[in-house]
PDB file of N, CA and C in Angstrom:
ATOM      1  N   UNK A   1      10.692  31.165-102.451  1.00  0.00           N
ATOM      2  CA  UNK A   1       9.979  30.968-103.691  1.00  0.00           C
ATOM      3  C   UNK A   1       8.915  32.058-103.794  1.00  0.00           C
ATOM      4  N   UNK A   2       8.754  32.998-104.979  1.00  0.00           N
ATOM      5  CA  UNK A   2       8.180  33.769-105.179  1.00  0.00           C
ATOM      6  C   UNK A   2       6.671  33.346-105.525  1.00  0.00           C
ATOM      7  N   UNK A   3       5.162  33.821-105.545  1.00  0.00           N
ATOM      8  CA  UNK A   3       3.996  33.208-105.603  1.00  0.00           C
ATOM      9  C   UNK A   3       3.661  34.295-106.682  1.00  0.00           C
ATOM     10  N   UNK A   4       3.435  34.342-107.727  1.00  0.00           N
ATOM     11  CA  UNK A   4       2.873  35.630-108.478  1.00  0.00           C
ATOM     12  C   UNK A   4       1.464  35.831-108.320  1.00  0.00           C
ATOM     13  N   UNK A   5       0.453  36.563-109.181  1.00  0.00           N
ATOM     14  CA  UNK A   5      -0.712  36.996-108.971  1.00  0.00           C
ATOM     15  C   UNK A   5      -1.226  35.793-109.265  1.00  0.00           C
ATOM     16  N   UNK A   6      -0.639  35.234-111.129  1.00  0.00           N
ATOM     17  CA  UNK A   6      -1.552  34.256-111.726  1.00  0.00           C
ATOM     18  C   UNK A   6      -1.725  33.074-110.647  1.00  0.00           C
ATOM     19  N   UNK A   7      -0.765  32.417-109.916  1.00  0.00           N
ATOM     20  CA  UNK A   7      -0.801  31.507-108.855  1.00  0.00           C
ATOM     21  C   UNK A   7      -1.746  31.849-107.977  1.00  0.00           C
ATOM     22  N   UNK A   8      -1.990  32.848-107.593  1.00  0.00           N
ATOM     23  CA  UNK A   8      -2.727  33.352-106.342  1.00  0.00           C
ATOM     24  C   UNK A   8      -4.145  33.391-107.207  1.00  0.00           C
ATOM     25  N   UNK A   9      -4.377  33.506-108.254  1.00  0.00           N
ATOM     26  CA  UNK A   9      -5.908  33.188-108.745  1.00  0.00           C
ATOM     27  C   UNK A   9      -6.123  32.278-109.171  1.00  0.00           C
ATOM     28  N   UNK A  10      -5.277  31.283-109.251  1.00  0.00           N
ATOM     29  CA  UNK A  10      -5.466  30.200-109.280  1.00  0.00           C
ATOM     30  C   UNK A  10      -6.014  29.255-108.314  1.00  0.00           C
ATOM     31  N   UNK A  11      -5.700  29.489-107.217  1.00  0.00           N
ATOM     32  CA  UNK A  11      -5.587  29.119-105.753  1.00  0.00           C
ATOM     33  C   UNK A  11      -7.326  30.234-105.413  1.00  0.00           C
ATOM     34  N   UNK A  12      -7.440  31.320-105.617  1.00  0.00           N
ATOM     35  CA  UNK A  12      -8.722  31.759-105.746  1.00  0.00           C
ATOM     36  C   UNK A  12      -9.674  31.465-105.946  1.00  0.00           C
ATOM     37  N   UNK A  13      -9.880  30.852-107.373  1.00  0.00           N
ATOM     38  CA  UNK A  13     -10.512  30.034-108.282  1.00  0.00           C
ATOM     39  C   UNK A  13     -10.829  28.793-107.724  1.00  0.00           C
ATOM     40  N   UNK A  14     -10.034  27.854-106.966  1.00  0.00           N
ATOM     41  CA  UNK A  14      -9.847  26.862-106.076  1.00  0.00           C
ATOM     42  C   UNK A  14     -10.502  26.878-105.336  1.00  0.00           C
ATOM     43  N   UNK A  15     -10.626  27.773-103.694  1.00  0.00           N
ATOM     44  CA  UNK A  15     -11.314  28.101-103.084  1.00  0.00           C
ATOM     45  C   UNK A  15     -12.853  28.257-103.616  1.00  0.00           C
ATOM     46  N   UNK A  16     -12.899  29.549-104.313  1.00  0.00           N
ATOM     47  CA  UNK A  16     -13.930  29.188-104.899  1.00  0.00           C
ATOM     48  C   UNK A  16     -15.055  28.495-105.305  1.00  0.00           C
ATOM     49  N   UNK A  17     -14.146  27.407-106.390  1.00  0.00           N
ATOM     50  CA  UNK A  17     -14.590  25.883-106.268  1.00  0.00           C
ATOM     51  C   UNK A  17     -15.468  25.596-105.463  1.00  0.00           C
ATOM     52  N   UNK A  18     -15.053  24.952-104.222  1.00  0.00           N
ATOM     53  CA  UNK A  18     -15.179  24.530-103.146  1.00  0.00           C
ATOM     54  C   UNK A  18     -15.896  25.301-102.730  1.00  0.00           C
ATOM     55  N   UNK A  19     -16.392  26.397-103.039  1.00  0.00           N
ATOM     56  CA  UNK A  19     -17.384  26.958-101.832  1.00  0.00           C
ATOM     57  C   UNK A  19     -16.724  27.660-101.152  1.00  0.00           C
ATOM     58  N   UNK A  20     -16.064  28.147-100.684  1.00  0.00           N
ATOM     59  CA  UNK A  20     -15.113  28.990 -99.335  1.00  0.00           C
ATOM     60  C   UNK A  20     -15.453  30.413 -99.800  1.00  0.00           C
ATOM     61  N   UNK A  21     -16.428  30.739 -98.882  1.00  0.00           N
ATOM     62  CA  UNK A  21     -17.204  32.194 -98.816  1.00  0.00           C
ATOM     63  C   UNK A  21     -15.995  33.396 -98.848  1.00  0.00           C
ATOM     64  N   UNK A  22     -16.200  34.140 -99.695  1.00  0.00           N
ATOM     65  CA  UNK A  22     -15.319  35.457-100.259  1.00  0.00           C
ATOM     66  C   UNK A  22     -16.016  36.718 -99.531  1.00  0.00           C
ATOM     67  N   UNK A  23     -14.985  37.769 -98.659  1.00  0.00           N
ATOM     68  CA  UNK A  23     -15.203  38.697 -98.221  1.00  0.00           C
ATOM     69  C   UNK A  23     -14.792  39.818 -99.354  1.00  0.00           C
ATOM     70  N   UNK A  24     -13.779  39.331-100.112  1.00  0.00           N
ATOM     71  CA  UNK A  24     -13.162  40.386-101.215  1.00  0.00           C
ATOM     72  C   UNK A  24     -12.778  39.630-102.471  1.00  0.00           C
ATOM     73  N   UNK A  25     -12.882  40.971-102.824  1.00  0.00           N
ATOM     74  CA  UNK A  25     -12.117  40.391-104.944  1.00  0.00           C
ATOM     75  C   UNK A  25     -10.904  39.891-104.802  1.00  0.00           C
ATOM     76  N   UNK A  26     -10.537  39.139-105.274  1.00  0.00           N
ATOM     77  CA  UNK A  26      -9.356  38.807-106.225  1.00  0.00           C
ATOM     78  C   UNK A  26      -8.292  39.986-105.933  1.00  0.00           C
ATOM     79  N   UNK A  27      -8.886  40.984-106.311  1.00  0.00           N
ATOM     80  CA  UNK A  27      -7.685  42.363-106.657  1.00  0.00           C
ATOM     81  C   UNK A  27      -7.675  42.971-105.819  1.00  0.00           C
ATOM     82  N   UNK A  28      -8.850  43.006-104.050  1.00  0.00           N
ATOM     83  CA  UNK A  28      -8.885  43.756-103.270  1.00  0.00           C
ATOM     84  C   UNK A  28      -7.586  42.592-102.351  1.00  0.00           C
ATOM     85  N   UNK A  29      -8.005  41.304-102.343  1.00  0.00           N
ATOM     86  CA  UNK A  29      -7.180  40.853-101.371  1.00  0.00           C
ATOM     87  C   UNK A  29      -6.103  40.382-101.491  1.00  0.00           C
ATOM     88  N   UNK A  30      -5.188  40.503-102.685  1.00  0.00           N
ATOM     89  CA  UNK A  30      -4.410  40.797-103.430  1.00  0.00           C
ATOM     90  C   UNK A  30      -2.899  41.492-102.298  1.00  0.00           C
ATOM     91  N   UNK A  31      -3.222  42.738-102.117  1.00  0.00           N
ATOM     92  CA  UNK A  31      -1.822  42.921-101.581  1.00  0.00           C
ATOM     93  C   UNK A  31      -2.080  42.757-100.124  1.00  0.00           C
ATOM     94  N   UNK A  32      -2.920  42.391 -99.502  1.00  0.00           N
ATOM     95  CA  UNK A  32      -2.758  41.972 -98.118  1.00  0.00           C
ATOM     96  C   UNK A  32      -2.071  40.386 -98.075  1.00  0.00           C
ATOM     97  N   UNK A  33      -2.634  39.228 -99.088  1.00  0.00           N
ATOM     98  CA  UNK A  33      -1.820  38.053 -99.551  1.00  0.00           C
ATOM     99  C   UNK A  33      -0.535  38.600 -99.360  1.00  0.00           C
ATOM    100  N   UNK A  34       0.164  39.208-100.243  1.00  0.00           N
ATOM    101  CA  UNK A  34       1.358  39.694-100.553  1.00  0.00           C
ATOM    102  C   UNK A  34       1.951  40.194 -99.249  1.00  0.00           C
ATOM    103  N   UNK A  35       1.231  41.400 -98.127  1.00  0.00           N
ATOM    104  CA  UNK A  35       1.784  41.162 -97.293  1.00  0.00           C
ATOM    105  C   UNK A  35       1.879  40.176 -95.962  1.00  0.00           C
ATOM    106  N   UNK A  36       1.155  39.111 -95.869  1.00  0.00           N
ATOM    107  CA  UNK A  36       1.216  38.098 -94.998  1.00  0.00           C
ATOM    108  C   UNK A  36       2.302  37.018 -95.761  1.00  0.00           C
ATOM    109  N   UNK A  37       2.622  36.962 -96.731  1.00  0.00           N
ATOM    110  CA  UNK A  37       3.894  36.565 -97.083  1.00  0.00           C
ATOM    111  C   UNK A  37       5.146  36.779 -96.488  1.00  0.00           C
ATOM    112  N   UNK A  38       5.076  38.130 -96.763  1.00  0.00           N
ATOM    113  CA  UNK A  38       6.044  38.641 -96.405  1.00  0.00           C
ATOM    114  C   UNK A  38       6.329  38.086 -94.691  1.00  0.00           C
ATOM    115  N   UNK A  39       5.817  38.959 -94.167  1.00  0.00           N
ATOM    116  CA  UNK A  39       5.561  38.410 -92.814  1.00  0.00           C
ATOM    117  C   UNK A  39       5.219  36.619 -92.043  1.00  0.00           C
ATOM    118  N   UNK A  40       4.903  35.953 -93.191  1.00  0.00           N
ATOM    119  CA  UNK A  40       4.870  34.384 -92.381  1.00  0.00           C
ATOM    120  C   UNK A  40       5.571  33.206 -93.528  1.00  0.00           C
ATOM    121  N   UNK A  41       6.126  34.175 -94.879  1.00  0.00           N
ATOM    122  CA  UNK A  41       6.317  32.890 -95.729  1.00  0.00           C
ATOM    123  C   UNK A  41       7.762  32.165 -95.511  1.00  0.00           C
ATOM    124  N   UNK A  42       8.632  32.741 -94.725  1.00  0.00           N
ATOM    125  CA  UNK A  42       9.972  32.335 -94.326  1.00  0.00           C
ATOM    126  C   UNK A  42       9.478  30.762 -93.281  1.00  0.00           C
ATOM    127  N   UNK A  43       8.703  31.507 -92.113  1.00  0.00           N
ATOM    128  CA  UNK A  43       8.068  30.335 -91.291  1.00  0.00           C
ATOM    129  C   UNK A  43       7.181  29.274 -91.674  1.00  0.00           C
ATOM    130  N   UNK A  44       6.430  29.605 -92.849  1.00  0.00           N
ATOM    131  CA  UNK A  44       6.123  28.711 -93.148  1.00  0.00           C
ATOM    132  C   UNK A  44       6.795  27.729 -93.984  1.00  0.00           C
ATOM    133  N   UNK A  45       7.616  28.267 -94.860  1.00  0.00           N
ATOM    134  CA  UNK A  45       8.613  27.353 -95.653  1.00  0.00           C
ATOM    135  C   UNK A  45       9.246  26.198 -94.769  1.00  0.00           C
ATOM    136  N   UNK A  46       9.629  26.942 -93.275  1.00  0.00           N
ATOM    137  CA  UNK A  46      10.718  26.344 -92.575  1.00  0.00           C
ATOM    138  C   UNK A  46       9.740  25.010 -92.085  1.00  0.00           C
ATOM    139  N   UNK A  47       8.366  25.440 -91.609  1.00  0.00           N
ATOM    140  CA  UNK A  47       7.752  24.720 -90.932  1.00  0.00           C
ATOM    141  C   UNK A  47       7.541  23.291 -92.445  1.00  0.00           C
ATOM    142  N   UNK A  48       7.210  23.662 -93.527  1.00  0.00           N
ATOM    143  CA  UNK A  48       6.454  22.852 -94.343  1.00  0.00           C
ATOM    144  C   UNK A  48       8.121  22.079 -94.498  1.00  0.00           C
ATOM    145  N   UNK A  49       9.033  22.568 -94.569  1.00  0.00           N
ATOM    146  CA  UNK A  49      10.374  21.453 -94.907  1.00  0.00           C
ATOM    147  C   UNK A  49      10.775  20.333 -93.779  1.00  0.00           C
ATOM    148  N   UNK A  50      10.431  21.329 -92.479  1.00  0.00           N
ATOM    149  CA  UNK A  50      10.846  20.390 -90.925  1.00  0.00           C
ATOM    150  C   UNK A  50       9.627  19.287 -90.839  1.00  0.00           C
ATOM    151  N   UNK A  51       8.245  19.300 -91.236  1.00  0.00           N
ATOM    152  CA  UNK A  51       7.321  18.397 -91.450  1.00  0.00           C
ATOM    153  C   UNK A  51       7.352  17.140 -92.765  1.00  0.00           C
ATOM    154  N   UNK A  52       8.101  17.794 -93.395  1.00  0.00           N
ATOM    155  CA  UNK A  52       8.553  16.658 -94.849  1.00  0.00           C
ATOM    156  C   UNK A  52       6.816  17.311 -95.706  1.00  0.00           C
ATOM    157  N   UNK A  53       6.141  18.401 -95.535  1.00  0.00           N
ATOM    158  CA  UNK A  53       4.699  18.346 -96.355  1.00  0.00           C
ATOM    159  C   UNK A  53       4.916  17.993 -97.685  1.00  0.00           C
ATOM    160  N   UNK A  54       3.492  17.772 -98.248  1.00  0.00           N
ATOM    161  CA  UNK A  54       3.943  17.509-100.090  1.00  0.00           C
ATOM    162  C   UNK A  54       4.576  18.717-100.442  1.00  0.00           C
ATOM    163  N   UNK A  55       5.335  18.469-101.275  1.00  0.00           N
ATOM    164  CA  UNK A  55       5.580  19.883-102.495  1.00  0.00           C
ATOM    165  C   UNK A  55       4.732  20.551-102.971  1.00  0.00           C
ATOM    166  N   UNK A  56       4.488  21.994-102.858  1.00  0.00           N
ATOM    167  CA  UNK A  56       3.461  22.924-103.682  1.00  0.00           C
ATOM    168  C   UNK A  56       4.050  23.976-103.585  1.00  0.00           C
ATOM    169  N   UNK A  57       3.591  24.611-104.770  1.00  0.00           N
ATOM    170  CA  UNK A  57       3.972  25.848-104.896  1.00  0.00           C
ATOM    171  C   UNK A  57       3.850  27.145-104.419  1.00  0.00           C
ATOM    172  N   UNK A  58       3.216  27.189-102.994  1.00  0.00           N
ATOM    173  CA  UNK A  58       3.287  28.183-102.269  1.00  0.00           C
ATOM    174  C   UNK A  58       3.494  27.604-100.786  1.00  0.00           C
ATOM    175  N   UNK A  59       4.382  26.539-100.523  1.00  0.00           N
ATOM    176  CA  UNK A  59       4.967  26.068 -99.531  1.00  0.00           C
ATOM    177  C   UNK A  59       6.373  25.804 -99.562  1.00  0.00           C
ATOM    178  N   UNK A  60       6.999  25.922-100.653  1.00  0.00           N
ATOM    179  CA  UNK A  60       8.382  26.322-100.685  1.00  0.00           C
ATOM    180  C   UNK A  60       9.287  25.184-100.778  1.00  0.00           C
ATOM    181  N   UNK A  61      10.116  25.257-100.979  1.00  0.00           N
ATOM    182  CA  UNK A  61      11.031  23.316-100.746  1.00  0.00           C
ATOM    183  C   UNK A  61      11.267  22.462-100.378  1.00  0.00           C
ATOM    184  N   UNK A  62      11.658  21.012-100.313  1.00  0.00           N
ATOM    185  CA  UNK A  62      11.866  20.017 -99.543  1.00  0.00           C
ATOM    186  C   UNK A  62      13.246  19.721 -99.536  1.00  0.00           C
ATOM    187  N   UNK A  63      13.363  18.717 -98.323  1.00  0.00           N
ATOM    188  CA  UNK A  63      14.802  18.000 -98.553  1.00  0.00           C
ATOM    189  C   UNK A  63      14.399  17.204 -99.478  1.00  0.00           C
ATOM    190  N   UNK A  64      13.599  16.704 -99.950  1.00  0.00           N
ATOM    191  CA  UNK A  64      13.471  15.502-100.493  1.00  0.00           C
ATOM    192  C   UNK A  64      12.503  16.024-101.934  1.00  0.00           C
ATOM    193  N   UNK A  65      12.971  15.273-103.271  1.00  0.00           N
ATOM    194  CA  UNK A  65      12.063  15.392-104.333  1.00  0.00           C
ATOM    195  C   UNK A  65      11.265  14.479-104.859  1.00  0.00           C
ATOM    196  N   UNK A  66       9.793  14.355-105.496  1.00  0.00           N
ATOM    197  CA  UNK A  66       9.257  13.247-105.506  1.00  0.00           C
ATOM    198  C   UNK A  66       9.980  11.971-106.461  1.00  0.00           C
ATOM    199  N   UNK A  67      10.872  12.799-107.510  1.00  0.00           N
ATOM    200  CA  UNK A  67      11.802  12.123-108.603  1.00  0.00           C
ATOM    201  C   UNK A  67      12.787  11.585-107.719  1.00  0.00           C
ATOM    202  N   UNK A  68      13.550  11.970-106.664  1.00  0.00           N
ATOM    203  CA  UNK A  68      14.127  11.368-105.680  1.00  0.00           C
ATOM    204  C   UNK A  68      13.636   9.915-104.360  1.00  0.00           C
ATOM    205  N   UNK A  69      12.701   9.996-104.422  1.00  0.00           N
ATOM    206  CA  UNK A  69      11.801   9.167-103.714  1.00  0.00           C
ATOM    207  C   UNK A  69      11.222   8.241-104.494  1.00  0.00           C
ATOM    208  N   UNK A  70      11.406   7.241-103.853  1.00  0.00           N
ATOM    209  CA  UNK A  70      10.951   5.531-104.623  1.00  0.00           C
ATOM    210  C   UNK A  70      10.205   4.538-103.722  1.00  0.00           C
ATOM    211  N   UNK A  71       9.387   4.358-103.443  1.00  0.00           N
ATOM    212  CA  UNK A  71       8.765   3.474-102.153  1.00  0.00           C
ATOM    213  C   UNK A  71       9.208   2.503-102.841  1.00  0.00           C
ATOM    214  N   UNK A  72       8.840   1.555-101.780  1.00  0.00           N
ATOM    215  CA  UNK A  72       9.372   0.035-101.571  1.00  0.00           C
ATOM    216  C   UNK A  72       8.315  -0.746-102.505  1.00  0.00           C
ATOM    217  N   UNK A  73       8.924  -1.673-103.259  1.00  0.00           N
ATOM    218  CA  UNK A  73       8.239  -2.730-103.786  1.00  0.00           C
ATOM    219  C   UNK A  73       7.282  -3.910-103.142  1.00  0.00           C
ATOM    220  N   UNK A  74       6.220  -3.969-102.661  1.00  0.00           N
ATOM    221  CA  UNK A  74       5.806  -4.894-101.844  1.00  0.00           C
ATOM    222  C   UNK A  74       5.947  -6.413-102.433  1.00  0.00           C
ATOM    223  N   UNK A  75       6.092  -7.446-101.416  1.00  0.00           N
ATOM    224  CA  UNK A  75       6.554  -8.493-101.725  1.00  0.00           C
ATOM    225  C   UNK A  75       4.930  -9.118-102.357  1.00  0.00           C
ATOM    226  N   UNK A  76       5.498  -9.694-103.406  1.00  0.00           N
ATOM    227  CA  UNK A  76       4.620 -10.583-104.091  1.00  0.00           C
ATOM    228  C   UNK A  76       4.082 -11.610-103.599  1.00  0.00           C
ATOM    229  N   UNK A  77       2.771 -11.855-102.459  1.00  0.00           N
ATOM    230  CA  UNK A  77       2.199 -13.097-102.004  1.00  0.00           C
ATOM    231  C   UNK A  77       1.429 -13.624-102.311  1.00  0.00           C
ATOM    232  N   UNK A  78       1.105 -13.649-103.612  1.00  0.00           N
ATOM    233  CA  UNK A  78      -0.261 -14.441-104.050  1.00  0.00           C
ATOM    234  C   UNK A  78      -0.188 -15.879-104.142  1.00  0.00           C
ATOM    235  N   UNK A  79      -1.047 -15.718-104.438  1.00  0.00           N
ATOM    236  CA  UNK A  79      -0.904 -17.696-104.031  1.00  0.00           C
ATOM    237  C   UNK A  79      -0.356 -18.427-105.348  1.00  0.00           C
ATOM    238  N   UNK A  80       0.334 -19.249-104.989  1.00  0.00           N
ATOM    239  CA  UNK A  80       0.540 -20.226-106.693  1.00  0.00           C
ATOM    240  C   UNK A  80       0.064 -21.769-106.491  1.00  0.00           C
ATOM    241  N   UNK A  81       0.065 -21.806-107.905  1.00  0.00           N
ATOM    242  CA  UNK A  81      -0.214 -23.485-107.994  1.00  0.00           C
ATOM    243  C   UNK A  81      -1.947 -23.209-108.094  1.00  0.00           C
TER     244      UNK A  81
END
């Protein structure tokens, strides 16, 4: 799964948010993102599918989809009468 820029400033913006102290711009850290992809996004895909993680868009696919997945109905014990 491909991550484009707008995703990646999105996820910027995010950080951000939160506070998470910035050494570089947006546009400086930009193609180093791009290349640690390259280099860890196969392993990480593999790792985030063999763990079952949530779905997101820069963790790549599941066996399983949330439209596919239905938890269990818990049984109704309230009291009557």
């Amino acid at each position: 799964m491909r991550l484009g820029y707008e995703d990646f400033l999105r996820g910027v913006e995010r950080m951000r948010t939160y506070g998470y102290p910035m050494e570089r711009t947006a546009e400086e850290a930009w193609p180093h993102f791009g290349g640690r992809r390259v280099n860890y996004g196969t392993l990480a895909h593999h790792l985030a599918q063999d763990i079952d993680a949530v779905p997101a868009p820069w963790s790549g696919p599941r066996r399983t989809t949330l439209s596919a997945w239905s938890p269990l109905t818990p049984v109704d014990r309230r009291p009557t009468g």
